[in-house]
C-alpha atoms as a PDB file:
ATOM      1  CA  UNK A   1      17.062 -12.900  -0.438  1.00  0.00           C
ATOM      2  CA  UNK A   2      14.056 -15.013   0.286  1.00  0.00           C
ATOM      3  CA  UNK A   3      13.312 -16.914   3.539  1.00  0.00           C
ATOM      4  CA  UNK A   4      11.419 -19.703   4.494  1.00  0.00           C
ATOM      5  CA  UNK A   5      10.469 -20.246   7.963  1.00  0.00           C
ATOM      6  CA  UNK A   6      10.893 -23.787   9.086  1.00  0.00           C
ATOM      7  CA  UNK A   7      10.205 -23.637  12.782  1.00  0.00           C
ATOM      8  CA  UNK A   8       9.342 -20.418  15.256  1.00  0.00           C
ATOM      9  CA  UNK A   9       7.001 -17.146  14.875  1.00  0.00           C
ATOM     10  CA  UNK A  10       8.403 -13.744  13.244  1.00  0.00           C
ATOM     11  CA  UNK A  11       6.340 -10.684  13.304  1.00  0.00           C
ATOM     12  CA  UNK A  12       5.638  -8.355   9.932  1.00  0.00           C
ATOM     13  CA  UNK A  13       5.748  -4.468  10.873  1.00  0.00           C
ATOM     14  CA  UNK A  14       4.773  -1.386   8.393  1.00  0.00           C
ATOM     15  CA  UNK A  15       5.176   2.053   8.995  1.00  0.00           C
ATOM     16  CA  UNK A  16       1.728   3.816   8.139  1.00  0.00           C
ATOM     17  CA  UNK A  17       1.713   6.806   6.007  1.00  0.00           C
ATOM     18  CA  UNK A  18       1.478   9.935   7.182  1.00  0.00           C
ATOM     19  CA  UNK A  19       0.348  10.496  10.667  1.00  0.00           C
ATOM     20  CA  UNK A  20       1.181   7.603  13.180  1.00  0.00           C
ATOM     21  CA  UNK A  21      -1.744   5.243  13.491  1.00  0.00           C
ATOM     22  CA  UNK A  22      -3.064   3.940  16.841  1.00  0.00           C
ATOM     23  CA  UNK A  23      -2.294   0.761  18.022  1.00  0.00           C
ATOM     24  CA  UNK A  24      -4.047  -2.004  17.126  1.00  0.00           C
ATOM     25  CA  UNK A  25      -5.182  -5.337  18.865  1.00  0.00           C
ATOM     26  CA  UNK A  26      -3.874  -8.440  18.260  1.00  0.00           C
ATOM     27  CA  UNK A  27      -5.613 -11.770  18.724  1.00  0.00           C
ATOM     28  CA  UNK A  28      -3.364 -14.631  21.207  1.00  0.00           C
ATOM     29  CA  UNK A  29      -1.301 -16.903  19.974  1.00  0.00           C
ATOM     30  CA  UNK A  30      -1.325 -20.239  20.277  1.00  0.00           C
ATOM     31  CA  UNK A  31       1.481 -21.401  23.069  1.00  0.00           C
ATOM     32  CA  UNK A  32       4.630 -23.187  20.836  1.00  0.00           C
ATOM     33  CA  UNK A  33       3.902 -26.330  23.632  1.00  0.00           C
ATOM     34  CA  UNK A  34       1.217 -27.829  25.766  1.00  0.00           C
ATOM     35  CA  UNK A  35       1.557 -25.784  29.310  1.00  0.00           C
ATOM     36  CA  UNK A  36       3.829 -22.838  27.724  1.00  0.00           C
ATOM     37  CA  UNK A  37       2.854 -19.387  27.888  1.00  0.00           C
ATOM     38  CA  UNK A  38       2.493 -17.734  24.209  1.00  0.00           C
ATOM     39  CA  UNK A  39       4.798 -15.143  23.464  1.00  0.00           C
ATOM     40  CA  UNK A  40       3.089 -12.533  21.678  1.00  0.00           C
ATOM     41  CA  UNK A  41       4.380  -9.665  19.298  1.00  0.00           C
ATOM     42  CA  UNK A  42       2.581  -6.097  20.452  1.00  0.00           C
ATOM     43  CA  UNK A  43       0.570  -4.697  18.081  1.00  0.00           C
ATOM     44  CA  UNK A  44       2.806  -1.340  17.794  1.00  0.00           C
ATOM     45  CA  UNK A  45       5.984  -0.239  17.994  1.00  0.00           C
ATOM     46  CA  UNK A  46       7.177   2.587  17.640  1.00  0.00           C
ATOM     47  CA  UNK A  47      10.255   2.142  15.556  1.00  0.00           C
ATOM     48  CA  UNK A  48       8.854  -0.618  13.350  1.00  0.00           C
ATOM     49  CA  UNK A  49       5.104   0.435  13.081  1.00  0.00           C
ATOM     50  CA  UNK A  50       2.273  -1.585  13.022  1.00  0.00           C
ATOM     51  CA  UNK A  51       1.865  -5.047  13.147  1.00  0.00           C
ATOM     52  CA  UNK A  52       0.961  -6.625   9.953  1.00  0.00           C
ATOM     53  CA  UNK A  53       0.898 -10.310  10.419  1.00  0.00           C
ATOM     54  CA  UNK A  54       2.640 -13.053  12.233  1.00  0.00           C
ATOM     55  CA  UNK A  55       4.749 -15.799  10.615  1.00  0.00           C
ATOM     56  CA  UNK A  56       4.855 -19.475  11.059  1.00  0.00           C
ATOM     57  CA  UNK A  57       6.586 -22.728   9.842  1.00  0.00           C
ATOM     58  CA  UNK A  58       5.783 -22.868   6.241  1.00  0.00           C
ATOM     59  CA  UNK A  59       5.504 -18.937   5.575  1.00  0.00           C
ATOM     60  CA  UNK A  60       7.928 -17.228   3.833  1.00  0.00           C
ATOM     61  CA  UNK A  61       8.963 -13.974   3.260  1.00  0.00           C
ATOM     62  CA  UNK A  62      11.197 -11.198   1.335  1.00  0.00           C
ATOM     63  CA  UNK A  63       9.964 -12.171  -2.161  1.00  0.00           C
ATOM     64  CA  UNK A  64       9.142  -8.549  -2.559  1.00  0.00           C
ATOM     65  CA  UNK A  65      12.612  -7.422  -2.635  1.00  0.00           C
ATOM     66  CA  UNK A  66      13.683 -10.567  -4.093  1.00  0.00           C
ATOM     67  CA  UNK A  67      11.594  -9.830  -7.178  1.00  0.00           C
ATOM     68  CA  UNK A  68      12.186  -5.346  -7.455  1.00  0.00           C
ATOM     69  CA  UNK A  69      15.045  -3.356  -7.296  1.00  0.00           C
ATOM     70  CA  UNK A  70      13.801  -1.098  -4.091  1.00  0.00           C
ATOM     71  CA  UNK A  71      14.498  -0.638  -0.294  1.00  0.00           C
ATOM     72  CA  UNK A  72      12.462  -3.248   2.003  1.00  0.00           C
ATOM     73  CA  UNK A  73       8.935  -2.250   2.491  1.00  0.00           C
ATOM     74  CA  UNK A  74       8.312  -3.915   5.894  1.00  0.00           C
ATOM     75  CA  UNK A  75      10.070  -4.964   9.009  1.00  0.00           C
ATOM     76  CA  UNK A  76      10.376  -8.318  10.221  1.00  0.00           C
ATOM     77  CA  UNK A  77      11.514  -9.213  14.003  1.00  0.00           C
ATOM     78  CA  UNK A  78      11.884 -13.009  15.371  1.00  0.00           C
ATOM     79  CA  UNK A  79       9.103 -13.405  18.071  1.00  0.00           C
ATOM     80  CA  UNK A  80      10.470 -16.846  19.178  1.00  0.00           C
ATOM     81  CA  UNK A  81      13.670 -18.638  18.562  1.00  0.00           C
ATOM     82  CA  UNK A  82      13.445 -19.284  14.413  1.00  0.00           C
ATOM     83  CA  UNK A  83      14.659 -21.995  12.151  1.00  0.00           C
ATOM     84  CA  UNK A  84      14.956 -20.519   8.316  1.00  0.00           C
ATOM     85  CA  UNK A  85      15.995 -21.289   4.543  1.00  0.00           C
ATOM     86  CA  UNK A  86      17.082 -18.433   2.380  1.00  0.00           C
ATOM     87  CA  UNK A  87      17.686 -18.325  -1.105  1.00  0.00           C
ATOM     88  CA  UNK A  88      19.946 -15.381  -1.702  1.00  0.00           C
ATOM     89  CA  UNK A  89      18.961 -12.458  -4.567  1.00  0.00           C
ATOM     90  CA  UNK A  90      21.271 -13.273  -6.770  1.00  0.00           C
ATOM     91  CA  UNK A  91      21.012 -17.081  -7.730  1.00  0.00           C
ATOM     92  CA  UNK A  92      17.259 -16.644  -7.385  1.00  0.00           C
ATOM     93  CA  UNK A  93      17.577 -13.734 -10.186  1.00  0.00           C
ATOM     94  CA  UNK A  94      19.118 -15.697 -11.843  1.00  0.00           C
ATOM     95  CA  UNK A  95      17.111 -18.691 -11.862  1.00  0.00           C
ATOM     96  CA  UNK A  96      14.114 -16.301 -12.564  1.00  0.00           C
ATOM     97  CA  UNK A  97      15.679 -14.298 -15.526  1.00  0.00           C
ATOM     98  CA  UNK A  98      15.818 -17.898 -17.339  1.00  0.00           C
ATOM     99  CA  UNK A  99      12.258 -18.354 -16.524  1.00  0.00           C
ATOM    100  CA  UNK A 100      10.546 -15.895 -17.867  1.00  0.00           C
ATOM    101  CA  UNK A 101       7.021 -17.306 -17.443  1.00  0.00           C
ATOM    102  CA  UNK A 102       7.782 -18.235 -14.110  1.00  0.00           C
ATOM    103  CA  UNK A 103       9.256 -14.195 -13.201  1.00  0.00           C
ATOM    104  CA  UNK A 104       6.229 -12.546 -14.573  1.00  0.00           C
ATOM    105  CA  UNK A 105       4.099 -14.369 -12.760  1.00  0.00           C
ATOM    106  CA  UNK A 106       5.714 -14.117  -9.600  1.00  0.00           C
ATOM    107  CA  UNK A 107       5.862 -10.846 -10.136  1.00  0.00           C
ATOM    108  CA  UNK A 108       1.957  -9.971 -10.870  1.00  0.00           C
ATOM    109  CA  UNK A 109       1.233 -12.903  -7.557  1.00  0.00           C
ATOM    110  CA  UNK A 110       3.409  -9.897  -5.445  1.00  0.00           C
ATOM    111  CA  UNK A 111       1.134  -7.169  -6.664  1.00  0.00           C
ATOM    112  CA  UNK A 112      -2.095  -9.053  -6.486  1.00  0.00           C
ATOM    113  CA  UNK A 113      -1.216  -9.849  -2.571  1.00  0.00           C
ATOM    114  CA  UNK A 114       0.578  -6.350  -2.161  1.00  0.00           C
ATOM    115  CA  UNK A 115      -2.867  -4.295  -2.272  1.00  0.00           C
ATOM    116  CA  UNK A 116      -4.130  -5.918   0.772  1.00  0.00           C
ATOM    117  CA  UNK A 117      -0.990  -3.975   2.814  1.00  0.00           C
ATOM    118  CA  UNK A 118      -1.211  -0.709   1.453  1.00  0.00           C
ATOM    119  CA  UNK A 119      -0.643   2.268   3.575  1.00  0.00           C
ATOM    120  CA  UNK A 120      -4.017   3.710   5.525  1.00  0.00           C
ATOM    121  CA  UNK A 121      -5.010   7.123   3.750  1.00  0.00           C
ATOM    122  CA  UNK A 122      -4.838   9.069   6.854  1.00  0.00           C
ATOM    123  CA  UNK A 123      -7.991  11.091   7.845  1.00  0.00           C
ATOM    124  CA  UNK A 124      -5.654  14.963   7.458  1.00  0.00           C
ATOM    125  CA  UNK A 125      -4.962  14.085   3.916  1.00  0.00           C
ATOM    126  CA  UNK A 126      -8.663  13.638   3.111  1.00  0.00           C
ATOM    127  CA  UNK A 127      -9.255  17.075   4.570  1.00  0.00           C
ATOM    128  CA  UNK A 128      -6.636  18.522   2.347  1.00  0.00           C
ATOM    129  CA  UNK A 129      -7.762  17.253  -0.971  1.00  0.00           C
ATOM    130  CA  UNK A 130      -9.410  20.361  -3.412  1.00  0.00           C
ATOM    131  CA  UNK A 131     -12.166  18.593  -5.118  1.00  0.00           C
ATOM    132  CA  UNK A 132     -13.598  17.209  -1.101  1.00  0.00           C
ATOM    133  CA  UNK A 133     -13.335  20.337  -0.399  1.00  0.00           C
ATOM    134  CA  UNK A 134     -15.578  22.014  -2.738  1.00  0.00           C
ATOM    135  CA  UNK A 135     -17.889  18.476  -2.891  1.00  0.00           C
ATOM    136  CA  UNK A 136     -18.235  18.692   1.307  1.00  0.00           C
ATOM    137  CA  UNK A 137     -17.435  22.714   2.472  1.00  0.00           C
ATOM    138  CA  UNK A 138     -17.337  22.953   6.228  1.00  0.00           C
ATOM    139  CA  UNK A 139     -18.820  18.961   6.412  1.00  0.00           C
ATOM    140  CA  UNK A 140     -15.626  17.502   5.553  1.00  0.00           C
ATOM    141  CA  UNK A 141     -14.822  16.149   8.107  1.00  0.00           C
ATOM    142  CA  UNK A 142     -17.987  14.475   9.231  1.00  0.00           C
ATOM    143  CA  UNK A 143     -18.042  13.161   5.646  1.00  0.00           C
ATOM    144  CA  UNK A 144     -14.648  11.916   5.950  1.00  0.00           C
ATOM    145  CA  UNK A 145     -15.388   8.275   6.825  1.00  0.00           C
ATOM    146  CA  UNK A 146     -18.124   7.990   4.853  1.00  0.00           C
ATOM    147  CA  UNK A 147     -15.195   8.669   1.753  1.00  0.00           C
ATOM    148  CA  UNK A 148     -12.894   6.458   3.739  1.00  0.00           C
ATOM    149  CA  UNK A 149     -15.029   3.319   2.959  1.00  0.00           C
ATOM    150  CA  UNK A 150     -15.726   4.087  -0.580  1.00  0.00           C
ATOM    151  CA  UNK A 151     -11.416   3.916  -1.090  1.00  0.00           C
ATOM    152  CA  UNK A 152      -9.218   1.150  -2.804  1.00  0.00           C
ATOM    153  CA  UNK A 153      -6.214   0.223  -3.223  1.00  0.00           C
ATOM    154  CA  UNK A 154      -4.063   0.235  -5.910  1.00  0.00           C
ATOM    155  CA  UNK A 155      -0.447  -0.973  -6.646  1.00  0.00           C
ATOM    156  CA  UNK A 156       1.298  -0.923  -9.704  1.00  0.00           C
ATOM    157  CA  UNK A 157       4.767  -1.527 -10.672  1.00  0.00           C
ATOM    158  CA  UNK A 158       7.021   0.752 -13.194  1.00  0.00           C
ATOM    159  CA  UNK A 159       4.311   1.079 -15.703  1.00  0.00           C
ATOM    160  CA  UNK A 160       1.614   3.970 -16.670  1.00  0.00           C
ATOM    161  CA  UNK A 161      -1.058   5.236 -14.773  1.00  0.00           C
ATOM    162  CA  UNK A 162      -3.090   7.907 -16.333  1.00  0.00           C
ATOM    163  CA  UNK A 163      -2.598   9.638 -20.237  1.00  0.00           C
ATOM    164  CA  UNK A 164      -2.831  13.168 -20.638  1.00  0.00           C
ATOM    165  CA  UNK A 165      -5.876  13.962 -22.163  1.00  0.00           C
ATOM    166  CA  UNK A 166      -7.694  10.973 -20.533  1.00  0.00           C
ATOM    167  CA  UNK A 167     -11.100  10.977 -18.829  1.00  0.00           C
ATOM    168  CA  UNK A 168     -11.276  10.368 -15.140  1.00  0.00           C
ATOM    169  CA  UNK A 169     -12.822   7.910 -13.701  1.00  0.00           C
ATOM    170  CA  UNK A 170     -11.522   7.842 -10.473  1.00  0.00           C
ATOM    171  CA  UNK A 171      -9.153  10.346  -8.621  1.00  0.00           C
ATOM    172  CA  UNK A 172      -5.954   8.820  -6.995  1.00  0.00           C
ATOM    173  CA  UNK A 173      -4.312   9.357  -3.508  1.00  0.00           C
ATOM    174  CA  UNK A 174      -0.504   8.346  -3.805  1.00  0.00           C
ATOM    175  CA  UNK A 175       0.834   6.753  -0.380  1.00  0.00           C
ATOM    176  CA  UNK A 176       3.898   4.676  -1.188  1.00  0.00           C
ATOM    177  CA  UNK A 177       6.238   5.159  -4.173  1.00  0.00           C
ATOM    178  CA  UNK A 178       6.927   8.157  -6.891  1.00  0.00           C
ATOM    179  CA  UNK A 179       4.863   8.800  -9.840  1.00  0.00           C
ATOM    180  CA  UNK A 180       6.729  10.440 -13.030  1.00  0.00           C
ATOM    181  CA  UNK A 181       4.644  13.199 -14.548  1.00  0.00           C
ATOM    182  CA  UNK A 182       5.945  12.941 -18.226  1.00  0.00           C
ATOM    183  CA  UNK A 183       5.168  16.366 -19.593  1.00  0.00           C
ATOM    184  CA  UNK A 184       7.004  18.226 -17.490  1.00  0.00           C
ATOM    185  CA  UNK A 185       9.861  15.879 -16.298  1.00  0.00           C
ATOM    186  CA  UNK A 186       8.512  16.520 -12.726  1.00  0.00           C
ATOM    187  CA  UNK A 187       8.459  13.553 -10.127  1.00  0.00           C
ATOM    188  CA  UNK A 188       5.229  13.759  -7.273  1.00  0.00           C
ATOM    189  CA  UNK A 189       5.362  11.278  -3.643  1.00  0.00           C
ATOM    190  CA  UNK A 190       3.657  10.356  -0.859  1.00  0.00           C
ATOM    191  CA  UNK A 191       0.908  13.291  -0.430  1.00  0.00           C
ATOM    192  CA  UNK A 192      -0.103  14.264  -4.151  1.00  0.00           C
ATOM    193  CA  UNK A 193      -3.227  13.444  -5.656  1.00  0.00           C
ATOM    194  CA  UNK A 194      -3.891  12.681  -9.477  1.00  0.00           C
ATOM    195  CA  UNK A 195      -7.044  14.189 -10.846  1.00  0.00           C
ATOM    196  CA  UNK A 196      -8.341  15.961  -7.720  1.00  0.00           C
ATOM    197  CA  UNK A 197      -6.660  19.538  -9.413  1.00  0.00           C
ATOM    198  CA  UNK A 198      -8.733  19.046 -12.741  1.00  0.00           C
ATOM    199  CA  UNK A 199     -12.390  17.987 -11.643  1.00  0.00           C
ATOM    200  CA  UNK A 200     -12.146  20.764  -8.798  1.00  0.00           C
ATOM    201  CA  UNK A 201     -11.418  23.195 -11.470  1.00  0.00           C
ATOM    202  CA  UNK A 202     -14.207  21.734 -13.693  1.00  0.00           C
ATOM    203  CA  UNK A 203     -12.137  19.649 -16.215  1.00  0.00           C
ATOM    204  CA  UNK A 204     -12.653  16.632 -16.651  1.00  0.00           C
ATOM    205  CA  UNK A 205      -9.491  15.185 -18.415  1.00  0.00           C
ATOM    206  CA  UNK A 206      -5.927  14.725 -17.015  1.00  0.00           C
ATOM    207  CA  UNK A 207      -3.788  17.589 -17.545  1.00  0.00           C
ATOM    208  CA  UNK A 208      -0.965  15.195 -17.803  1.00  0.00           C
ATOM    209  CA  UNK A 209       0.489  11.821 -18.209  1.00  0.00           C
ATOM    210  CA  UNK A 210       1.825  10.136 -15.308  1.00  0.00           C
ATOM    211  CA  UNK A 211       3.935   6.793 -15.117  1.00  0.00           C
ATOM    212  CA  UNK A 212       4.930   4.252 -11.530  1.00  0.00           C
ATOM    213  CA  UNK A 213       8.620   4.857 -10.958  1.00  0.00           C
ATOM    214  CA  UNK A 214       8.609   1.363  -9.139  1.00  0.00           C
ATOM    215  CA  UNK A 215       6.361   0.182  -6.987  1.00  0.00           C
ATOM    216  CA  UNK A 216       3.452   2.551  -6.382  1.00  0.00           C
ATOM    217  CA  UNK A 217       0.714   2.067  -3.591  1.00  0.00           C
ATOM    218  CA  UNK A 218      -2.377   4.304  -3.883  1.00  0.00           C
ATOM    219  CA  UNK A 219      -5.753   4.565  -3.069  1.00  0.00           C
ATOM    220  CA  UNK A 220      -8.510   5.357  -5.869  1.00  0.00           C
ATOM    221  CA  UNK A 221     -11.921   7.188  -5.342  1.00  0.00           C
ATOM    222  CA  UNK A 222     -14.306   6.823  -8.076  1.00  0.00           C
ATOM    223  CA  UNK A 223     -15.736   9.910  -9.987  1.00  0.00           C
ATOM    224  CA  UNK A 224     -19.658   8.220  -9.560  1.00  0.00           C
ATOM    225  CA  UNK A 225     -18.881   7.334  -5.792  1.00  0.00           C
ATOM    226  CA  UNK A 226     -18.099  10.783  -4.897  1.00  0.00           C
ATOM    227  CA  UNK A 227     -20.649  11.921  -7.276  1.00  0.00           C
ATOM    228  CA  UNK A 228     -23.254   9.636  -4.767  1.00  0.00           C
ATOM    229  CA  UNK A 229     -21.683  10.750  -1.593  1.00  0.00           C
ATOM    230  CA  UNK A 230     -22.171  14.336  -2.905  1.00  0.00           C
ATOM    231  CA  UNK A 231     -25.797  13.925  -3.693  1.00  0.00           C
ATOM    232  CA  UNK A 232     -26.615  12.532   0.016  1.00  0.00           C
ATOM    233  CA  UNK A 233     -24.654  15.155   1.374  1.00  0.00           C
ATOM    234  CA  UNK A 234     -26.790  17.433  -0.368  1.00  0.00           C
ATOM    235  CA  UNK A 235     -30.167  16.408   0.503  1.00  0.00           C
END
């Protein structure tokens, strides 16, 4: 369903991709009264992840799930003692389905807001990747941050991503979701990378057609960035 917080503090946790990320800091919180000592989420756990963001009276949360059919993305534990509305899935579906306007809009507002949580690209998976290889030889990984900065984030929702035959622009690092490669009936997770194959190999098209099964969180690397990494590497 969806919630909305009326009174108290919950804490939003996300497991990273890939290798466990370090804990973070997180800045004190205000105490709930005058003369009360805050009560503060930590920045890590170790079932739950890492702390996303804290929320407050007037926050609300869930519309993710409330809006696509797939498992909950995040975790979400009460910090304080918490006062809450929820509208449950189905009513609010419902509501929704004879709103069209309304739905698709919500829907695009969740994808807009969803790129600013997507998975870190962990360091090992940069190492990995073909085309950085032969761009960065044995200075991979003193390059890798460099690369790191030059990422962004991408999320799209059960629609297509690249054509076969296509030119690329930008090479794409898949952290959340499944991608459907068309051609060849053949579904690719958490790991793969779109594009890196073909430009490695000297081709400069997609060798095939791939389309979100759901929700999809990647990161993108564009062909000229790399291209301008490679150069300074170079000189």
């Amino acid at each position: 369903g969806l919630f909305f917080v009326a009174q108290g503090r919950l804490a939003v946790y996300q497991q990273p991709f890939g290798v466990p990320a370090s804990p973070g800091t997180l800045e004190p919180q205000t105490p709930l009264t005058p003369g009360r000592k805050a009560v503060q989420a930590p920045p890590w756990d170790p079932e739950l992840g890492r702390l996303q963001e804290v929320l407050r009276a007037g926050d609300m949360f869930g519309e993710q799930e409330a809006l696509f059919p797939e498992p909950h993305s995040s975790s979400v534990r009460t910090i304080t003692g918490c006062d809450m509305w929820c509208v449950p899935r189905a009513p609010l579906t419902e509501f929704l389905l004879s709103h069209v306007t309304l739905l698709l809009a919500a829907k695009a507002d969740v994808i807009a807001r969803r790129t600013e949580w997507v998975r870190p690209l962990p360091e090992t998976f940069l190492l990995r990747c073909p085309l950085l290889q032969q761009n960065f030889g044995d200075g991979l990984a003193r390059e890798a941050a460099a690369v790191r900065r030059r990422l962004h984030a991408r999320v799209v929702c059960s629609e297509g991503v690249v054509r076969r035959g296509q030119q690329i622009h930008e090479v794409l690092y898949l952290v959340r979701g499944e991608l459907h490669a068309e051609e060849v009936c053949r579904r690719v997770g958490p790991g793969t990378s779109i594009g890196a194959e073909e430009l490695a190999a000297g081709r400069a098209n997609f060798d095939l057609s791939y389309k979100a099964h759901g929700i999809v969180e990647m990161w993108a690397l564009a062909t000229d960035a790399l291209d301008t990494l490679a150069h300074h590497y170079e000189m």
